[in-house]
Protein backbone atom coordinates (compact mmCIF):
# COMPACT_ATOMS: atom_id res chain seq x y z
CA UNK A 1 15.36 -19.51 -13.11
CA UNK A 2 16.14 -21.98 -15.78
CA UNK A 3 12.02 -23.07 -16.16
CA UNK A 4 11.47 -19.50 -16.59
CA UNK A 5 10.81 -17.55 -20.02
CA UNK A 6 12.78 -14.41 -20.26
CA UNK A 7 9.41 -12.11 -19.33
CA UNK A 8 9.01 -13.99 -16.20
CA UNK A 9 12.88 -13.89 -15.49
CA UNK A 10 12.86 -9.89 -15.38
CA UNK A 11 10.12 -10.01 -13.46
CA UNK A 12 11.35 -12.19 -11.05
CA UNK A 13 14.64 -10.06 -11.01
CA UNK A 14 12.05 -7.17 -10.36
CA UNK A 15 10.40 -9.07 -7.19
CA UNK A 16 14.01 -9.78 -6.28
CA UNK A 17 15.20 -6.64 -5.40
CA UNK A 18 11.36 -5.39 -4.20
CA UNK A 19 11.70 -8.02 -1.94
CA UNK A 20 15.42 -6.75 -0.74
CA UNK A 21 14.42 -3.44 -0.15
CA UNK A 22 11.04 -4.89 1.93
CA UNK A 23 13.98 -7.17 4.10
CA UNK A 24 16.02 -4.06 4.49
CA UNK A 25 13.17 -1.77 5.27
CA UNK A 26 13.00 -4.33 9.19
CA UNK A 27 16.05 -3.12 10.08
CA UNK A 28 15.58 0.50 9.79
CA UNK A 29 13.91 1.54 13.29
CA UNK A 30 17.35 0.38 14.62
CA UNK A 31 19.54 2.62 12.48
CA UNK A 32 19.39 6.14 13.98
CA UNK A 33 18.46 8.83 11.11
CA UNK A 34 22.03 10.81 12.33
CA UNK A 35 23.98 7.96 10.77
CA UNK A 36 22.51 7.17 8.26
CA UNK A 37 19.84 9.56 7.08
CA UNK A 38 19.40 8.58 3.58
CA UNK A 39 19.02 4.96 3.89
CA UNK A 40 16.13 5.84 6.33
CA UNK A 41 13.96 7.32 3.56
CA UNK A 42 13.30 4.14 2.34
CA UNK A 43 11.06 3.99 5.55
CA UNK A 44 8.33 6.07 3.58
CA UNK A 45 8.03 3.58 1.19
CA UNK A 46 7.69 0.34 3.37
CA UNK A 47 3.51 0.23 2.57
CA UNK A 48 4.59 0.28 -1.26
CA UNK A 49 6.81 -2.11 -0.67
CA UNK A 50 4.38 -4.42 1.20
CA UNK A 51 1.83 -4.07 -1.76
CA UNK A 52 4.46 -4.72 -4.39
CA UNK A 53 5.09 -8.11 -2.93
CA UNK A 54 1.77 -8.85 -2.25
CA UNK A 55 1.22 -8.76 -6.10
CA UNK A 56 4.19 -10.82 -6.84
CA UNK A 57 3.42 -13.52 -4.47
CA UNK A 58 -0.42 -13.42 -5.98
CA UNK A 59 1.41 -13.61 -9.32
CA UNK A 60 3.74 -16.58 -9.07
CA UNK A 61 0.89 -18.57 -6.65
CA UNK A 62 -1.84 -18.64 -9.34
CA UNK A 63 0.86 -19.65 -11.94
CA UNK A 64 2.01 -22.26 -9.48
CA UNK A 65 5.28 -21.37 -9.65
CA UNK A 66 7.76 -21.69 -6.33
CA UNK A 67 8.71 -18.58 -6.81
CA UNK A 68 6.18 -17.41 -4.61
CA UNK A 69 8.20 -18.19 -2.11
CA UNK A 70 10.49 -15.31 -1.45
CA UNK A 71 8.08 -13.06 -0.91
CA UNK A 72 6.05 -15.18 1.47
CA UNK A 73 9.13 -15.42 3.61
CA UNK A 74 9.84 -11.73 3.19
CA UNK A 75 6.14 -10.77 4.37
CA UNK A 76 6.16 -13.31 6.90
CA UNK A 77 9.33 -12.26 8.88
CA UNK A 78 7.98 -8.37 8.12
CA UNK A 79 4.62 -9.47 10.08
CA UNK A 80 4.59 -6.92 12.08
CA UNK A 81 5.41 -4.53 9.68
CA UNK A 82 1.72 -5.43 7.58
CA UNK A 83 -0.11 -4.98 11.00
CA UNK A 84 1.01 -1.67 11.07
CA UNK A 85 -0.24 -0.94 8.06
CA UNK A 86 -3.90 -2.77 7.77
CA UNK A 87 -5.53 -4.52 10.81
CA UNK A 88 -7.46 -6.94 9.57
CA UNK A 89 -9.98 -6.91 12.78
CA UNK A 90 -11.27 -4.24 15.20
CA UNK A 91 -11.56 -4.59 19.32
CA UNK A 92 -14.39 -2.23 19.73
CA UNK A 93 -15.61 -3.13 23.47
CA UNK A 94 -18.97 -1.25 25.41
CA UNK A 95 -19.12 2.03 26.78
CA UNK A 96 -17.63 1.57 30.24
CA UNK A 97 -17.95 4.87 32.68
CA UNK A 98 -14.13 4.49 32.98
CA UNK A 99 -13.23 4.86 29.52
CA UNK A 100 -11.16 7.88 28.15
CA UNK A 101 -11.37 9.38 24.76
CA UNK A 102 -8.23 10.98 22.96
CA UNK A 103 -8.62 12.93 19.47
CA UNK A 104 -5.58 13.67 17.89
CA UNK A 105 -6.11 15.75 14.22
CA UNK A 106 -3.83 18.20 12.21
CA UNK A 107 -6.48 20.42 11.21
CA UNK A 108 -4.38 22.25 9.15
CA UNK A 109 -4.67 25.40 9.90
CA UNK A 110 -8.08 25.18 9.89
CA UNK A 111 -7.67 26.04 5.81
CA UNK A 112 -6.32 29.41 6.11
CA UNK A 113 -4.99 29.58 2.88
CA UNK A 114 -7.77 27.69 0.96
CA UNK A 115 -6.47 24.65 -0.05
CA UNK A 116 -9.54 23.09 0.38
CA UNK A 117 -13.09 24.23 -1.24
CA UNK A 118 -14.80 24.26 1.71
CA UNK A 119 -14.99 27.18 3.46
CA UNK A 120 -16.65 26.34 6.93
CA UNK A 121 -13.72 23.51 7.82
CA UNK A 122 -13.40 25.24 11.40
CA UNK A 123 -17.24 24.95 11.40
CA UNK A 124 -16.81 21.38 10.95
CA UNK A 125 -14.00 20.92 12.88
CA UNK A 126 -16.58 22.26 15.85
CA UNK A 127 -19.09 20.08 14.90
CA UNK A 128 -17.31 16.68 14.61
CA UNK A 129 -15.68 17.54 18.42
CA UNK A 130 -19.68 18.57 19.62
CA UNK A 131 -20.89 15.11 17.88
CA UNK A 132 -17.83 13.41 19.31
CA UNK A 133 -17.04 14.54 22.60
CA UNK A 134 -13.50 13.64 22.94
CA UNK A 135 -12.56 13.81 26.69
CA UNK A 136 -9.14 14.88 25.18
CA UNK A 137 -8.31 16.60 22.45
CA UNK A 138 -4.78 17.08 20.60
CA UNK A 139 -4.41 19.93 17.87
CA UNK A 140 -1.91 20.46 15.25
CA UNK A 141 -1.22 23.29 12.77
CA UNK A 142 -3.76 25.02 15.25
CA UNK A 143 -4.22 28.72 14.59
CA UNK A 144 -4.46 31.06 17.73
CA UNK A 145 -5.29 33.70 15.62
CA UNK A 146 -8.17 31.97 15.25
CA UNK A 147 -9.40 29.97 18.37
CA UNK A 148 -11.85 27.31 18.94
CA UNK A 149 -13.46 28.38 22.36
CA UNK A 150 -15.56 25.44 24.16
CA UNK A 151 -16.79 26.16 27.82
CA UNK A 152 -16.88 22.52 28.45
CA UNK A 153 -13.14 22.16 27.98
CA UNK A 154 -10.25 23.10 29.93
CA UNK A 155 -7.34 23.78 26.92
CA UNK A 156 -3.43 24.69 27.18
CA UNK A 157 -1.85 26.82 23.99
CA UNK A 158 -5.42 27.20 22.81
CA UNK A 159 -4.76 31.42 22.47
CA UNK A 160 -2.28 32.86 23.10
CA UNK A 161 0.14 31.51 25.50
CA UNK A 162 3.45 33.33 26.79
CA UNK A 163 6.34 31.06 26.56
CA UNK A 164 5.15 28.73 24.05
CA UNK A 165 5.29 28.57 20.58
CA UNK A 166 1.94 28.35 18.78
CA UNK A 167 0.53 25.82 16.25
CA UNK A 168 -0.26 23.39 18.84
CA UNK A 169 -2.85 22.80 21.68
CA UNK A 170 -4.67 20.38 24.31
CA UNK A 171 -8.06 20.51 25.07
CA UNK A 172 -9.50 18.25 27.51
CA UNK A 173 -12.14 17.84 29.79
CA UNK A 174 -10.33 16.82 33.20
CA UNK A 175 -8.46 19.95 34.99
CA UNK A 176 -5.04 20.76 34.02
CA UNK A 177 -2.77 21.15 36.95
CA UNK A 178 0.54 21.74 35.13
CA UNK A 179 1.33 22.64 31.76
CA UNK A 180 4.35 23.26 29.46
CA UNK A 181 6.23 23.73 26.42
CA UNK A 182 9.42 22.00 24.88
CA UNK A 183 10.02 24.54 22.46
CA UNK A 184 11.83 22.76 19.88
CA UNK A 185 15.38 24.70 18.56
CA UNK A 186 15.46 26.37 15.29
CA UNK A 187 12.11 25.01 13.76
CA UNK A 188 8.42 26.09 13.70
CA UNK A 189 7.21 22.34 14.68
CA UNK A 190 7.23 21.72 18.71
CA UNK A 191 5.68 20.04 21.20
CA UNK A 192 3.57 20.68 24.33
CA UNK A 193 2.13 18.73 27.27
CA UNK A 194 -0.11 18.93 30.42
CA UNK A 195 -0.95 16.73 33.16
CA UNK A 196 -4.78 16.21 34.06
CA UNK A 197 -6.72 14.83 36.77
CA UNK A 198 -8.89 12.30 36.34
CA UNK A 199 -10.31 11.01 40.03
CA UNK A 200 -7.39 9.98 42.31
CA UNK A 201 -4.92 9.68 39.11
CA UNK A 202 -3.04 11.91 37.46
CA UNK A 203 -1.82 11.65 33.12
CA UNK A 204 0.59 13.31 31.46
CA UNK A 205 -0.72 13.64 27.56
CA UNK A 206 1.76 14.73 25.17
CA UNK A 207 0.98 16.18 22.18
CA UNK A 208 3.69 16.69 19.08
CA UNK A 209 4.50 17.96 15.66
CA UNK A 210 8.13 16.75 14.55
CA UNK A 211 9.74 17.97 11.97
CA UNK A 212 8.41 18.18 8.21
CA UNK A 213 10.42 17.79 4.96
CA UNK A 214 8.22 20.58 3.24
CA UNK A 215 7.83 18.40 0.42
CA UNK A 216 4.67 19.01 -1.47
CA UNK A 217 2.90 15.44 -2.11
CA UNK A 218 0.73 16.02 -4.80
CA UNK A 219 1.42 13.70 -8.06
CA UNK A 220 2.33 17.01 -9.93
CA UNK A 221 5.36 17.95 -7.79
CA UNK A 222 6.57 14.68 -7.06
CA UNK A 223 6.88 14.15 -10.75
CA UNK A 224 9.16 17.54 -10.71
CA UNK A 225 10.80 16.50 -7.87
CA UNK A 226 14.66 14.77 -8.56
CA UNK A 227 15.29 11.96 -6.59
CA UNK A 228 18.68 13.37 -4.95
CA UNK A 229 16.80 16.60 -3.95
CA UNK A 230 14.30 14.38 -2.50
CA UNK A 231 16.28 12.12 -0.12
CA UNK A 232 18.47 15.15 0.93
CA UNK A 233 16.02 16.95 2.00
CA UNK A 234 13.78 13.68 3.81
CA UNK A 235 17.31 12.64 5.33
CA UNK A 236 17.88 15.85 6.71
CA UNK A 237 14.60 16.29 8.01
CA UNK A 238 14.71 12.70 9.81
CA UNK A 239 18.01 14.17 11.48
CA UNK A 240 15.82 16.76 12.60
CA UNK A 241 12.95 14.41 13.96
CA UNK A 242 15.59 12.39 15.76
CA UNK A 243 16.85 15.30 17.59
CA UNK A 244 13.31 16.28 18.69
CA UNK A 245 12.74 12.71 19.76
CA UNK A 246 15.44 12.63 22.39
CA UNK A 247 14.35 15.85 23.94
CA UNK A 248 10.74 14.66 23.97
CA UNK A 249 12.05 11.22 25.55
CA UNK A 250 14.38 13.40 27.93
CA UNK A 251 11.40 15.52 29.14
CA UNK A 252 9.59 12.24 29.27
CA UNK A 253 12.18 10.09 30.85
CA UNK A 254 11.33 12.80 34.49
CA UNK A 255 7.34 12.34 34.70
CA UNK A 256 6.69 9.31 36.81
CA UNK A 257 2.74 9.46 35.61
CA UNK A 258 1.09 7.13 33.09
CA UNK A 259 1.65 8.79 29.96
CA UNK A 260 -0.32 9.78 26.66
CA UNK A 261 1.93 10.47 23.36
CA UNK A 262 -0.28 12.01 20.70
CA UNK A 263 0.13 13.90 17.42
CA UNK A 264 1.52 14.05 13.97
CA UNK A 265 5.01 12.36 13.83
CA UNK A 266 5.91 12.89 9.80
CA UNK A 267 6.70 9.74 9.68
CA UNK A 268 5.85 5.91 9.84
CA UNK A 269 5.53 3.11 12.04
CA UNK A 270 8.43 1.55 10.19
CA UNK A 271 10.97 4.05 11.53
CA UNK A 272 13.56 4.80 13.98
CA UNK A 273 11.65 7.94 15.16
CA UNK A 274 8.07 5.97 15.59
CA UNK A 275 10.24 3.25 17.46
CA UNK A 276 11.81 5.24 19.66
CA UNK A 277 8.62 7.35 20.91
CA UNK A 278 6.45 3.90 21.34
CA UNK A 279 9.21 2.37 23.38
CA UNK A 280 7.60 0.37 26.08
CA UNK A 281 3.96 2.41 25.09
CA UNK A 282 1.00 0.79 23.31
CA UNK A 283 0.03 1.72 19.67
CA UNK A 284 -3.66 2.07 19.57
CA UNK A 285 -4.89 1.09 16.44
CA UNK A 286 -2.85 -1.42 16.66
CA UNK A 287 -4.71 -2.90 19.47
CA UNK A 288 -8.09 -1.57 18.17
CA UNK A 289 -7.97 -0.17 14.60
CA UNK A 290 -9.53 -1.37 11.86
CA UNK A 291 -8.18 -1.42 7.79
CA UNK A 292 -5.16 0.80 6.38
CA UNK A 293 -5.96 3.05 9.05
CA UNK A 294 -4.43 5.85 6.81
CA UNK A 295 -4.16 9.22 8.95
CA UNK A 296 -2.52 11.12 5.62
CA UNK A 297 -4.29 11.80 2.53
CA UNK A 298 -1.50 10.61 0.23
CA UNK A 299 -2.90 9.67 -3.14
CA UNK A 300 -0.67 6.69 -3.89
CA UNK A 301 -0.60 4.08 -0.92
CA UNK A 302 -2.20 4.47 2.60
CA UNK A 303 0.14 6.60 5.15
CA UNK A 304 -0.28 6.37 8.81
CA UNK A 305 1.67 8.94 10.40
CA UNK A 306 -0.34 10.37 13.31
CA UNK A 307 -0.47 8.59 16.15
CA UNK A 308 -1.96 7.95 19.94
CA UNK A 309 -0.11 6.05 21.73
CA UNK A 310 -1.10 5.01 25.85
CA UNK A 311 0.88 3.77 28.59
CA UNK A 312 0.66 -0.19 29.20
CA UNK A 313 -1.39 0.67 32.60
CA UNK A 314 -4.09 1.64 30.10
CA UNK A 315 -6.82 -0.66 28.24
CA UNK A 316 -7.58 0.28 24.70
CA UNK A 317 -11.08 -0.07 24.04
CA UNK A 318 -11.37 1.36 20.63
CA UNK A 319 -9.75 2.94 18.25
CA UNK A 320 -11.48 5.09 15.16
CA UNK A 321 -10.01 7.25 12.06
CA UNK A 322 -12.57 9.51 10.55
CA UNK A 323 -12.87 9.79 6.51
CA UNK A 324 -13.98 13.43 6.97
CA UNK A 325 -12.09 15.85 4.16
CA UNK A 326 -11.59 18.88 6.73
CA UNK A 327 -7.33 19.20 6.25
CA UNK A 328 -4.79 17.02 4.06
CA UNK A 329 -5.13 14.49 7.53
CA UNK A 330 -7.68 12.96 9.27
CA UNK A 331 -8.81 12.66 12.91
CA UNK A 332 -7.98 9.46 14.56
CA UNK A 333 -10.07 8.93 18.19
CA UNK A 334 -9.12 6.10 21.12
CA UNK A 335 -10.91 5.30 23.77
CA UNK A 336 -8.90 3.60 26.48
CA UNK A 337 -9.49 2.79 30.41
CA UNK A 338 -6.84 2.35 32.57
CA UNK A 339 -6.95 -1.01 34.11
């Protein structure tokens, strides 16, 4: 610090403490949201974070300065951590007669209340699943009221459905021999599954909503929104989401068939909740993605937040996020074969 001028010495005490927060963020999918709730907010930030010391390390390398250093060894032992957030190459293998697709999209409620311009986004929606052809397809903020009807498709929760709470539904082009609904307590999100044949084996695909903070993310409110407000309410809702998990993993924890997890977690891969969900399951774009690989349309730094995630028995032969404007999320596709 001594070499430095007194510019470069706040901004080292700035990459200091960016750095800290970076080291911190690794240890946060081990801390369960119910202890401590605020602290895991900071898990929101982690691709910020990343950036931040990417720009500090560029800084203090091209004015040969050892500074450099601390973030280098912060990103490095965070590795993991920056492959969740950009893959730097893609595993795209052939068509194989084996292979099994799996859409997972919030659509939003297919724009009900017109917060987009467009006003054929269920049109599209169609469309983009006839170009597609998704052997499975997972739906969230899906309107019943409003139904997408495809004779090709057998669907679960698709209208409505007695004993299960709308806003989600499976569509999917192998027959569903059981179905159900977890019905989540005191909350509108939820989660549903089914188990489908495909030859001689049968999957169980999952498909789930967890909790959301409500928070509106446009630069506008976040500017009106106070900081403590803020991480009460994304603590408590992380509470929520942790509760959710373990009845998810409960209900999980009594199917003995290779399993699917799909849907729109509200919340990273640098968190407890994301942690506990993948447990010993494979994260597809991490095997197959390509770039941020952004699900969220967040204005300030890429989010990833939906998910498809495949038992170990399966191979993941692709993995595709689709930069279509049709809800405030955007599809994400992988096509896997089980081995």
């Amino acid at each position: 610090m001594k070499t430095l001028k007194f510019v470069d010495k706040i901004i080292f005490l700035i990459n200091s403490l960016v750095a800290f927060l970076l080291f911190i963020s690794y240890l946060l999918p081990y801390i369960p949201p119910n202890r401590f709730a605020t602290l895991s907010v900071l898990s929101l930030g982690v691709p910020l974070l990343i950036l931040l010391n990417l720009i500090f390390f560029a800084y203090w390398l091209l004015r040969i300065k050892k500074q450099f250093l601390l973030s280098l060894v912060v990103l490095i032992l965070g590795w993991s951590h920056i492959s969740s957030m950009y893959k730097f190459t893609s595993s795209e293998h052939a068509e194989d007669a084996g292979n099994i697709s799996i859409m997972s999209f919030n659509v939003r409620l297919f724009n009900r209340l017109n917060w987009l311009p467009n006003k054929t986004v269920k049109e599209d929606i169609e469309q983009l699943i006839d170009t597609e052809q998704p052997d499975i397809i997972s739906l969230q903020e899906y309107n019943r009221g409003n139904p997408i009807r495809r004779k090709d498709y057998y669907n679960y929760n698709a209208t409505y459905t007695r004993d299960a709470r709308g806003g989600l539904s499976i569509f999917s082009k192998f027959p569903i021999i059981n179905s159900g609904s977890l019905e989540f307590k005191d909350t509108d999100n939820n989660a549903i599954f089914v188990d489908i044949v495909k030859q001689k084996d049968t999957i169980r695909v999952y498909n789930l909503h967890l909790q959301s903070a409500g928070i509106n993310t446009s630069a506008g409110h976040l500017k009106k929104e106070t900081s403590e407000h803020f991480f009460r309410q994304v603590g408590s809702t992380f509470k929520k989401q942790h509760e959710q998990v373990d009845l998810l993993l409960e209900h999980k924890s009594a199917c003995h068939y290779k399993t699917i997890v799909t849907g729109d977690f509200n919340n990273t891969a640098y968190s407890f909740v994301y942690k506990a969900l993948k447990g010993d399951l494979v994260d597809t774009f991490k095997e197959a993605g390509s770039g941020f690989g952004r699900t969220y349309n967040f204005k300030f730094f890429p989010m990833r937040i939906d998910f498809i995630l495949v038992d170990e028995a399966f191979t993941v032969n692709g993995y595709k996020t689709y930069d279509v404007l049709l809800s405030d999320h955007f599809p994400i596709k992988a096509t896997v074969k089980l081995h």
